[in-house]
C-alpha atoms as a PDB file:
ATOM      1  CA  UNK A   1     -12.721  -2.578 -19.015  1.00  0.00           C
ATOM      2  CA  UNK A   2      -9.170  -2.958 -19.364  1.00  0.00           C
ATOM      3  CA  UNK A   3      -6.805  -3.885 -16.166  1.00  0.00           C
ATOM      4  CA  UNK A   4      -5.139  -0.876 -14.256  1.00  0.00           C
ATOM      5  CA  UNK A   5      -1.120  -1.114 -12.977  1.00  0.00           C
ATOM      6  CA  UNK A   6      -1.450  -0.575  -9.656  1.00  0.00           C
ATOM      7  CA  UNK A   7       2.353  -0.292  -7.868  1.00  0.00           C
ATOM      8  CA  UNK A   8       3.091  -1.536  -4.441  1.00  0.00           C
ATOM      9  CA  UNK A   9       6.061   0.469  -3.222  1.00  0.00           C
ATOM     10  CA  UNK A  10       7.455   0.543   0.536  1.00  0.00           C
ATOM     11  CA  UNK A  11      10.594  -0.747   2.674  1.00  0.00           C
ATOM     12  CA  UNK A  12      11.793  -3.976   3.339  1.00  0.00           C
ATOM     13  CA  UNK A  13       9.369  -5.536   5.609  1.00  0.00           C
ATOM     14  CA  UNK A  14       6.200  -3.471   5.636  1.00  0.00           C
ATOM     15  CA  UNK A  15       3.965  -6.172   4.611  1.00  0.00           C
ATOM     16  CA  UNK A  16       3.843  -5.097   0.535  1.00  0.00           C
ATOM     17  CA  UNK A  17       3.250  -8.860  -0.439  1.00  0.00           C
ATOM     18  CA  UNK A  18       0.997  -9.690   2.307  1.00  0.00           C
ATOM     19  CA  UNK A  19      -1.359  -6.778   1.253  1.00  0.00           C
ATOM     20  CA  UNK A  20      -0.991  -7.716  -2.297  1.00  0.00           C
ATOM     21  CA  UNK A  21      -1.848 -11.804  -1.306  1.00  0.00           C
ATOM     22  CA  UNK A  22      -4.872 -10.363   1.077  1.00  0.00           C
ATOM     23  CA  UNK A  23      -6.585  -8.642  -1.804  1.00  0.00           C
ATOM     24  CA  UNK A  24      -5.618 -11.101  -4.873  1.00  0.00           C
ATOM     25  CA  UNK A  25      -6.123 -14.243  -3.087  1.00  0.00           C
ATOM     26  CA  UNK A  26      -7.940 -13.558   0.853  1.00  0.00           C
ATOM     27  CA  UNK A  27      -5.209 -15.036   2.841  1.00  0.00           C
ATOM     28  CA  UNK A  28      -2.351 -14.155   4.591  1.00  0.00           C
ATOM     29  CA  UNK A  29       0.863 -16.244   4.939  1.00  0.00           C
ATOM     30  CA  UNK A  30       2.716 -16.933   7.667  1.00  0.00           C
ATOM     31  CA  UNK A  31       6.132 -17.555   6.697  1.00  0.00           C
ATOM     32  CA  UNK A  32       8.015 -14.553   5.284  1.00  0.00           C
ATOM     33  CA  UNK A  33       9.456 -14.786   1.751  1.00  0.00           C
ATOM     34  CA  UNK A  34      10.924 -11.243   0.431  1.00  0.00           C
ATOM     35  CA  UNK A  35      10.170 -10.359  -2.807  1.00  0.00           C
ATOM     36  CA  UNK A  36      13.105 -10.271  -5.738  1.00  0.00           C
ATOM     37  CA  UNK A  37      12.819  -7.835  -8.390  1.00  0.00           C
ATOM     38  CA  UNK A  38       8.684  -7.758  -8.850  1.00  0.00           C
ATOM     39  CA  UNK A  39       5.829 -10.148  -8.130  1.00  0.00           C
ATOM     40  CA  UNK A  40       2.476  -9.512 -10.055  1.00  0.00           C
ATOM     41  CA  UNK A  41      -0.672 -10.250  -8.734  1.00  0.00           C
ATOM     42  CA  UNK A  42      -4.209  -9.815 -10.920  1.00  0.00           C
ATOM     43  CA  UNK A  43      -7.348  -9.343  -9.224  1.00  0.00           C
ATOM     44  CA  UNK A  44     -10.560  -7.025  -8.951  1.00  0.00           C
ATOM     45  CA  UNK A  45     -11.523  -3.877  -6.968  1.00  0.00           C
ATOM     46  CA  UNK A  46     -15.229  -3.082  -6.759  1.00  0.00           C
ATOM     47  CA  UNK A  47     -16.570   0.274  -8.041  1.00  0.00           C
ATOM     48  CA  UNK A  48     -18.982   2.353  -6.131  1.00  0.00           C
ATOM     49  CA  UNK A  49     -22.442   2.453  -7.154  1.00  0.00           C
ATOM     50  CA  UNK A  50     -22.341  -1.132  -8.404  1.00  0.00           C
ATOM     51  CA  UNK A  51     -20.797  -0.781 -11.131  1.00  0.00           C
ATOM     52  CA  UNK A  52     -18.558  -3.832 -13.099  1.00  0.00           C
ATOM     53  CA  UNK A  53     -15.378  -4.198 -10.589  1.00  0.00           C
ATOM     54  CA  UNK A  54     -12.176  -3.005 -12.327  1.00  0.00           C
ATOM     55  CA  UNK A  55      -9.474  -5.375 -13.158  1.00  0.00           C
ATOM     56  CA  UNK A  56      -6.047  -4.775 -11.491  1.00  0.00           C
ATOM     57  CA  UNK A  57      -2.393  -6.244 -12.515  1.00  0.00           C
ATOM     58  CA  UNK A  58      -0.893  -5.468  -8.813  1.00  0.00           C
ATOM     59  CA  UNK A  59       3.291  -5.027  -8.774  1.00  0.00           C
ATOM     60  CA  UNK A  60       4.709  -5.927  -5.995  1.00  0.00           C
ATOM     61  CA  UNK A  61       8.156  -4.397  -5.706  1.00  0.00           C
ATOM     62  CA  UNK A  62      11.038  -5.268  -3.694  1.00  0.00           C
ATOM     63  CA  UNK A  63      11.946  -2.962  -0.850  1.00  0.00           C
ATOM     64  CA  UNK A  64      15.759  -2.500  -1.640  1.00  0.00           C
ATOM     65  CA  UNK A  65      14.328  -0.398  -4.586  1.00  0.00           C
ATOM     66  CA  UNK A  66      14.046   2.450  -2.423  1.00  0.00           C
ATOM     67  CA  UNK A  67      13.621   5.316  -4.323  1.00  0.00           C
ATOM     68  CA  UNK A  68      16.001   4.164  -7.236  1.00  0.00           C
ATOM     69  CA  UNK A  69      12.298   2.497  -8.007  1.00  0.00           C
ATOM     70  CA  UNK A  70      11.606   6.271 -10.196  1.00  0.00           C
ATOM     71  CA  UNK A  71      14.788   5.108 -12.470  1.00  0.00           C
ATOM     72  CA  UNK A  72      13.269   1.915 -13.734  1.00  0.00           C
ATOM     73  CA  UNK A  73      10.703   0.830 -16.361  1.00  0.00           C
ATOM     74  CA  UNK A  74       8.766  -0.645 -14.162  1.00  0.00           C
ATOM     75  CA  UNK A  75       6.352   2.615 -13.097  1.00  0.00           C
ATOM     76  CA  UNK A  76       5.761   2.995 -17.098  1.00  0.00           C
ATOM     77  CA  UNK A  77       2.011   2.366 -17.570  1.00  0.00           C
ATOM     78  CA  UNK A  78       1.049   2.778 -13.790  1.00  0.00           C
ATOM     79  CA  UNK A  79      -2.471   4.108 -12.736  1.00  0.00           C
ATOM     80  CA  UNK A  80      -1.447   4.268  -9.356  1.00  0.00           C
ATOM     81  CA  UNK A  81       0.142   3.256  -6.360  1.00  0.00           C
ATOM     82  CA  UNK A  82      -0.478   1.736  -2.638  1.00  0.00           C
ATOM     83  CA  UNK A  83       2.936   3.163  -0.490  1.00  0.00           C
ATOM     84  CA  UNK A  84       3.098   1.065   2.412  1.00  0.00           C
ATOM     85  CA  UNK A  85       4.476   1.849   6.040  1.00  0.00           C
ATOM     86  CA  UNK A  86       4.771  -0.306   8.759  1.00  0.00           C
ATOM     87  CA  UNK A  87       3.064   1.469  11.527  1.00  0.00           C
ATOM     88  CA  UNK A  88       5.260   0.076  14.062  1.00  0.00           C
ATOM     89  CA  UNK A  89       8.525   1.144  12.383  1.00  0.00           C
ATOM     90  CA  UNK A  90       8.934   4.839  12.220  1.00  0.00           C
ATOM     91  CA  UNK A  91      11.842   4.799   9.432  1.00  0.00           C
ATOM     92  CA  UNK A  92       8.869   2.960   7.510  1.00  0.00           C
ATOM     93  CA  UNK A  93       6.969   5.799   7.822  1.00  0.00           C
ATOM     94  CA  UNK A  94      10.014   8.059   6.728  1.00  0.00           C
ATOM     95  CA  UNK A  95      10.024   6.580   3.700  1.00  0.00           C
ATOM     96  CA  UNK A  96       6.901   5.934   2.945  1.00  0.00           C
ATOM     97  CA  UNK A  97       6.755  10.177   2.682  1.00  0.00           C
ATOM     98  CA  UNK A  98       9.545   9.839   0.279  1.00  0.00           C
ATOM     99  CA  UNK A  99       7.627   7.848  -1.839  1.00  0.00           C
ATOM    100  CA  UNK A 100       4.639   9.392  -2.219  1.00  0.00           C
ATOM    101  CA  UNK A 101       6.293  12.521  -3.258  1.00  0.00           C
ATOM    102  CA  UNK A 102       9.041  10.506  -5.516  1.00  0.00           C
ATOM    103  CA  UNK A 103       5.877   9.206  -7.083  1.00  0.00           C
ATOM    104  CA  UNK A 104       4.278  12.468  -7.784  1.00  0.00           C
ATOM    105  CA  UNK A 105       7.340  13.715  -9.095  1.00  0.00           C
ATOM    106  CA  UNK A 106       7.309  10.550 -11.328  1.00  0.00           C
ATOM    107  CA  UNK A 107       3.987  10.328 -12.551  1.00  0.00           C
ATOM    108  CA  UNK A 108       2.038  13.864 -12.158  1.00  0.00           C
ATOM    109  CA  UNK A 109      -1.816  13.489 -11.374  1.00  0.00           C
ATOM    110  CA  UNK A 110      -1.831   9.713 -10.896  1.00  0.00           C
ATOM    111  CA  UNK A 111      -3.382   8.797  -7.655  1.00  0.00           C
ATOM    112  CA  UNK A 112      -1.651   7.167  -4.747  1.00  0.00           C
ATOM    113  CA  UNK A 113      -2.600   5.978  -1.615  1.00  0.00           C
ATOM    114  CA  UNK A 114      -0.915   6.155   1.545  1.00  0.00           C
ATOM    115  CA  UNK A 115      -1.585   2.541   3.667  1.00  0.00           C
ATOM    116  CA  UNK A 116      -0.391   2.338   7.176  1.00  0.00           C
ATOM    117  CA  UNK A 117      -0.314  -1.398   7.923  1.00  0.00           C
ATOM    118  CA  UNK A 118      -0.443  -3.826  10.589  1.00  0.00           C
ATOM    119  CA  UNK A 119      -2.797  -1.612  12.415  1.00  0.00           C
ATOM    120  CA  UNK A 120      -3.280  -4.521  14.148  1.00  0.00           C
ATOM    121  CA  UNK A 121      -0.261  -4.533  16.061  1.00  0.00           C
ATOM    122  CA  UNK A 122      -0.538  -0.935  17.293  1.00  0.00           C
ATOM    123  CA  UNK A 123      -3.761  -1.891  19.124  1.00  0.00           C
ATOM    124  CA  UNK A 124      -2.027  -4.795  21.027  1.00  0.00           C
ATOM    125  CA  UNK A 125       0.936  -2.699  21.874  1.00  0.00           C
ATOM    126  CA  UNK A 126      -1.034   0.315  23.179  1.00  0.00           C
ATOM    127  CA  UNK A 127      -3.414  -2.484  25.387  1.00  0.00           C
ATOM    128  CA  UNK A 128       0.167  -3.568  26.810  1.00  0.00           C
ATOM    129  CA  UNK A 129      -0.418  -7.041  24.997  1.00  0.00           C
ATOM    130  CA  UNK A 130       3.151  -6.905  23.584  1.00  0.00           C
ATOM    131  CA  UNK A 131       5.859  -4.654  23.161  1.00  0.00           C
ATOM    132  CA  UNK A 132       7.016  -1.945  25.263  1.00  0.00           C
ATOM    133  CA  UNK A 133       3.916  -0.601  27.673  1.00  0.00           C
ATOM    134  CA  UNK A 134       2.833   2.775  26.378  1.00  0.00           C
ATOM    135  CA  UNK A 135       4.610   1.785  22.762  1.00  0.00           C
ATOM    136  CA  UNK A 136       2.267   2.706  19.906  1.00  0.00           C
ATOM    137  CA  UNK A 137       2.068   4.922  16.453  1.00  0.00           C
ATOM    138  CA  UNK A 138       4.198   8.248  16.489  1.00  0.00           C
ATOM    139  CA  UNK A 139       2.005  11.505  16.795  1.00  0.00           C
ATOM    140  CA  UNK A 140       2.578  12.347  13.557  1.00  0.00           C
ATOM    141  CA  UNK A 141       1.664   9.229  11.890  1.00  0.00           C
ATOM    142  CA  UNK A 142      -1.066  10.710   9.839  1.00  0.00           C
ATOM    143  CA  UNK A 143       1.150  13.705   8.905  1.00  0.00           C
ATOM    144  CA  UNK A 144       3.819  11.588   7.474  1.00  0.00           C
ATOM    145  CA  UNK A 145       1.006  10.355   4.598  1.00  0.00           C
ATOM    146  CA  UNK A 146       0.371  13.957   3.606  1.00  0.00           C
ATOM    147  CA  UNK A 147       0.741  14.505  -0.304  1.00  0.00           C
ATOM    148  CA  UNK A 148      -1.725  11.138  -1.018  1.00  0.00           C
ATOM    149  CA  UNK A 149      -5.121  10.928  -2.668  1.00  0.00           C
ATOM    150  CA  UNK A 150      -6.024   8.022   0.031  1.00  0.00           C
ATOM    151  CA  UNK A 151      -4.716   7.439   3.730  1.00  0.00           C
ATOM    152  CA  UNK A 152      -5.998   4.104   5.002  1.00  0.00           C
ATOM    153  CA  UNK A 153      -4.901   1.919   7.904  1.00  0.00           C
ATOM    154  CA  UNK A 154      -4.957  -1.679   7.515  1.00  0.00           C
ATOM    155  CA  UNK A 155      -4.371  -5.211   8.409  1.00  0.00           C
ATOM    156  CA  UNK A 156      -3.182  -7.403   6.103  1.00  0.00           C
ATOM    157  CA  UNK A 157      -3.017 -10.224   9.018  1.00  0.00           C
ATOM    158  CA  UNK A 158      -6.492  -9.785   9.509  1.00  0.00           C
ATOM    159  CA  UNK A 159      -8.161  -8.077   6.733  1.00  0.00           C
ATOM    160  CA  UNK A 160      -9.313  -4.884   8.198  1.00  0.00           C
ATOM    161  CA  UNK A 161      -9.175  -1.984   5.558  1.00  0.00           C
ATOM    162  CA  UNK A 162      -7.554  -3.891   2.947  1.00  0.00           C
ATOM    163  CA  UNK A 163     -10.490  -3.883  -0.012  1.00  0.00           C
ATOM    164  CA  UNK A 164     -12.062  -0.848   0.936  1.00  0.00           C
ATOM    165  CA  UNK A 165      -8.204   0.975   0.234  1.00  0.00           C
ATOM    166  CA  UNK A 166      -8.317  -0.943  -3.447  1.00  0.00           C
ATOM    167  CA  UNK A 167     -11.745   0.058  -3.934  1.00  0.00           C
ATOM    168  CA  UNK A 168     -10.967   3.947  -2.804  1.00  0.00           C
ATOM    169  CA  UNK A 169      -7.855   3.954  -4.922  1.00  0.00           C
ATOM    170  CA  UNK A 170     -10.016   1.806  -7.714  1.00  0.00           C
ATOM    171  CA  UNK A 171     -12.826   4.947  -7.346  1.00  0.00           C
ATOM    172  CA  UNK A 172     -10.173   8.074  -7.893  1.00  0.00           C
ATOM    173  CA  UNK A 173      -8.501   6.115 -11.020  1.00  0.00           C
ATOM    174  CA  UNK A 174     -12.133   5.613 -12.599  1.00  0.00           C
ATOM    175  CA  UNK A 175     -13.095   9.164 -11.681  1.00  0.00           C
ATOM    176  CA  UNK A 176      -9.686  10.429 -12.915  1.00  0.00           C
ATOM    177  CA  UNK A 177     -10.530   8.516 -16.784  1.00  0.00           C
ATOM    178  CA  UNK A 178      -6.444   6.916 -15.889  1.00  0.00           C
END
Protein backbone atom coordinates (compact mmCIF):
# COMPACT_ATOMS: atom_id res chain seq x y z
CA UNK A 1 0.00 0.00 0.00
CA UNK A 2 1.54 3.12 -0.88
CA UNK A 3 2.10 6.07 1.88
CA UNK A 4 -0.69 8.84 2.11
CA UNK A 5 0.35 12.91 2.55
CA UNK A 6 -1.27 13.71 5.40
CA UNK A 7 -0.92 17.84 6.14
CA UNK A 8 -0.65 19.28 9.55
CA UNK A 9 -1.92 22.84 9.29
CA UNK A 10 -2.74 25.27 12.37
CA UNK A 11 -1.29 28.55 14.16
CA UNK A 12 1.77 29.18 15.75
CA UNK A 13 1.72 27.27 18.88
CA UNK A 14 -1.12 24.77 18.75
CA UNK A 15 0.94 21.81 19.32
CA UNK A 16 1.22 20.71 15.25
CA UNK A 17 4.72 19.06 15.94
CA UNK A 18 3.91 17.61 19.19
CA UNK A 19 0.90 15.72 17.59
CA UNK A 20 2.97 14.81 14.68
CA UNK A 21 6.07 13.43 17.31
CA UNK A 22 3.10 11.64 19.52
CA UNK A 23 1.93 9.55 16.60
CA UNK A 24 5.40 9.01 14.59
CA UNK A 25 7.51 8.40 17.50
CA UNK A 26 5.10 8.03 21.16
CA UNK A 27 6.64 10.85 22.97
CA UNK A 28 6.18 14.22 23.63
CA UNK A 29 8.94 16.87 24.10
CA UNK A 30 9.27 19.26 26.45
CA UNK A 31 11.18 22.01 25.12
CA UNK A 32 9.51 23.98 22.32
CA UNK A 33 11.27 24.22 18.94
CA UNK A 34 8.95 25.95 16.09
CA UNK A 35 8.94 24.47 12.99
CA UNK A 36 10.68 26.34 9.72
CA UNK A 37 9.23 25.81 6.45
CA UNK A 38 8.04 21.84 6.84
CA UNK A 39 9.08 18.89 8.98
CA UNK A 40 8.09 15.33 7.68
CA UNK A 41 7.37 12.64 9.78
CA UNK A 42 6.58 8.79 8.36
CA UNK A 43 4.66 6.48 10.34
CA UNK A 44 1.50 4.07 10.34
CA UNK A 45 -2.24 4.43 11.12
CA UNK A 46 -4.16 1.22 11.75
CA UNK A 47 -7.19 0.31 9.57
CA UNK A 48 -10.39 -0.92 10.98
CA UNK A 49 -11.23 -4.43 10.72
CA UNK A 50 -7.58 -5.47 10.95
CA UNK A 51 -6.57 -4.77 8.04
CA UNK A 52 -2.52 -3.93 6.99
CA UNK A 53 -2.00 -0.30 8.75
CA UNK A 54 -1.55 2.41 6.08
CA UNK A 55 1.67 4.17 5.70
CA UNK A 56 1.66 7.99 6.28
CA UNK A 57 4.43 10.76 5.19
CA UNK A 58 3.03 13.43 7.92
CA UNK A 59 3.90 17.43 6.95
CA UNK A 60 4.28 19.38 9.51
CA UNK A 61 3.87 23.00 8.49
CA UNK A 62 4.91 26.10 10.06
CA UNK A 63 2.22 28.29 11.56
CA UNK A 64 3.23 31.70 9.90
CA UNK A 65 1.82 29.93 6.73
CA UNK A 66 -1.50 30.93 7.64
CA UNK A 67 -3.61 30.58 4.91
CA UNK A 68 -0.93 31.67 2.25
CA UNK A 69 -0.33 27.64 2.94
CA UNK A 70 -3.25 27.15 -0.34
CA UNK A 71 -0.51 29.18 -2.58
CA UNK A 72 2.29 26.71 -2.19
CA UNK A 73 3.30 23.31 -3.63
CA UNK A 74 3.34 21.85 -0.69
CA UNK A 75 -0.67 20.62 -0.50
CA UNK A 76 0.07 18.95 -4.13
CA UNK A 77 -0.37 15.19 -3.56
CA UNK A 78 -2.22 15.51 -0.11
CA UNK A 79 -4.83 12.84 1.03
CA UNK A 80 -5.72 14.83 3.81
CA UNK A 81 -5.26 16.99 6.58
CA UNK A 82 -5.25 17.20 10.64
CA UNK A 83 -6.16 21.32 11.35
CA UNK A 84 -5.14 21.89 14.73
CA UNK A 85 -6.56 24.42 17.43
CA UNK A 86 -5.38 25.05 20.64
CA UNK A 87 -8.37 24.67 22.80
CA UNK A 88 -7.24 27.17 25.18
CA UNK A 89 -6.67 29.93 22.60
CA UNK A 90 -9.81 31.05 20.95
CA UNK A 91 -8.01 32.92 17.87
CA UNK A 92 -6.67 29.19 17.44
CA UNK A 93 -9.90 28.12 17.02
CA UNK A 94 -10.65 31.11 14.55
CA UNK A 95 -8.37 29.90 12.39
CA UNK A 96 -8.51 26.63 12.58
CA UNK A 97 -12.29 27.32 10.75
CA UNK A 98 -10.37 29.13 8.15
CA UNK A 99 -8.51 26.28 7.39
CA UNK A 100 -10.69 23.72 7.06
CA UNK A 101 -12.67 25.62 4.59
CA UNK A 102 -9.31 27.07 2.77
CA UNK A 103 -8.62 23.38 2.49
CA UNK A 104 -11.82 22.38 0.93
CA UNK A 105 -11.59 25.10 -1.34
CA UNK A 106 -8.06 23.73 -2.14
CA UNK A 107 -8.49 20.23 -2.49
CA UNK A 108 -12.39 19.29 -3.09
CA UNK A 109 -13.48 15.86 -1.47
CA UNK A 110 -10.25 15.18 0.41
CA UNK A 111 -10.92 14.51 4.00
CA UNK A 112 -9.83 16.64 6.90
CA UNK A 113 -10.04 16.44 10.37
CA UNK A 114 -10.67 18.99 12.81
CA UNK A 115 -8.29 18.22 16.24
CA UNK A 116 -8.85 20.34 19.24
CA UNK A 117 -5.70 19.84 21.33
CA UNK A 118 -4.39 19.99 24.69
CA UNK A 119 -7.68 18.82 25.96
CA UNK A 120 -5.76 18.27 28.74
CA UNK A 121 -5.42 21.65 29.86
CA UNK A 122 -9.12 22.52 29.64
CA UNK A 123 -9.83 19.87 32.31
CA UNK A 124 -7.28 21.43 34.79
CA UNK A 125 -8.52 24.89 34.15
CA UNK A 126 -12.25 24.09 34.57
CA UNK A 127 -11.15 21.93 38.11
CA UNK A 128 -9.53 25.46 39.09
CA UNK A 129 -6.02 23.63 38.91
CA UNK A 130 -4.60 26.56 36.86
CA UNK A 131 -5.66 29.43 35.07
CA UNK A 132 -8.40 31.71 35.70
CA UNK A 133 -11.31 29.84 37.98
CA UNK A 134 -14.27 29.16 35.73
CA UNK A 135 -11.70 29.53 32.50
CA UNK A 136 -12.35 26.69 30.04
CA UNK A 137 -13.32 25.95 26.12
CA UNK A 138 -15.67 28.65 24.45
CA UNK A 139 -19.36 27.40 23.91
CA UNK A 140 -18.93 27.14 20.56
CA UNK A 141 -15.89 25.13 20.43
CA UNK A 142 -17.41 22.30 18.57
CA UNK A 143 -19.13 24.72 16.13
CA UNK A 144 -15.96 26.32 15.12
CA UNK A 145 -14.81 22.58 13.56
CA UNK A 146 -17.93 22.46 11.42
CA UNK A 147 -17.09 21.76 7.61
CA UNK A 148 -14.59 18.53 8.75
CA UNK A 149 -14.93 14.84 8.03
CA UNK A 150 -13.44 14.18 11.76
CA UNK A 151 -13.68 16.38 15.05
CA UNK A 152 -11.47 14.85 17.73
CA UNK A 153 -10.08 16.27 20.97
CA UNK A 154 -6.75 15.34 22.01
CA UNK A 155 -3.67 15.39 24.05
CA UNK A 156 -0.62 15.34 22.57
CA UNK A 157 1.06 15.76 26.25
CA UNK A 158 -0.56 12.77 27.22
CA UNK A 159 -1.74 10.75 24.40
CA UNK A 160 -5.42 10.80 24.73
CA UNK A 161 -7.15 10.76 21.21
CA UNK A 162 -4.12 11.08 19.26
CA UNK A 163 -4.10 7.47 17.18
CA UNK A 164 -7.61 6.94 17.19
CA UNK A 165 -7.84 10.71 15.08
CA UNK A 166 -5.00 9.09 12.52
CA UNK A 167 -6.80 5.97 12.39
CA UNK A 168 -10.41 7.87 11.76
CA UNK A 169 -8.80 10.13 9.22
CA UNK A 170 -6.65 6.83 7.96
CA UNK A 171 -10.45 4.99 7.65
CA UNK A 172 -12.28 7.97 5.43
CA UNK A 173 -9.02 8.17 3.02
CA UNK A 174 -9.19 4.21 2.52
CA UNK A 175 -12.97 4.35 2.18
CA UNK A 176 -12.67 7.42 -0.10
CA UNK A 177 -10.00 5.08 -2.68
CA UNK A 178 -7.58 8.80 -2.09
Amino acid sequence: MAARKIMILGAIGVGKTSLANRLAFGRFETSYKATIGVDIYTTTAPLQGGGKPMPLVLWDTDGDFGLSIFRTVYLKGASGALIVADVTRPASLDQMAALISGFREALPGRPCAAVLNKSDLVAREAAGISGEPGSGPPPDLLARARGADVVALASARTGHGVAGLFAELAATIERRSL
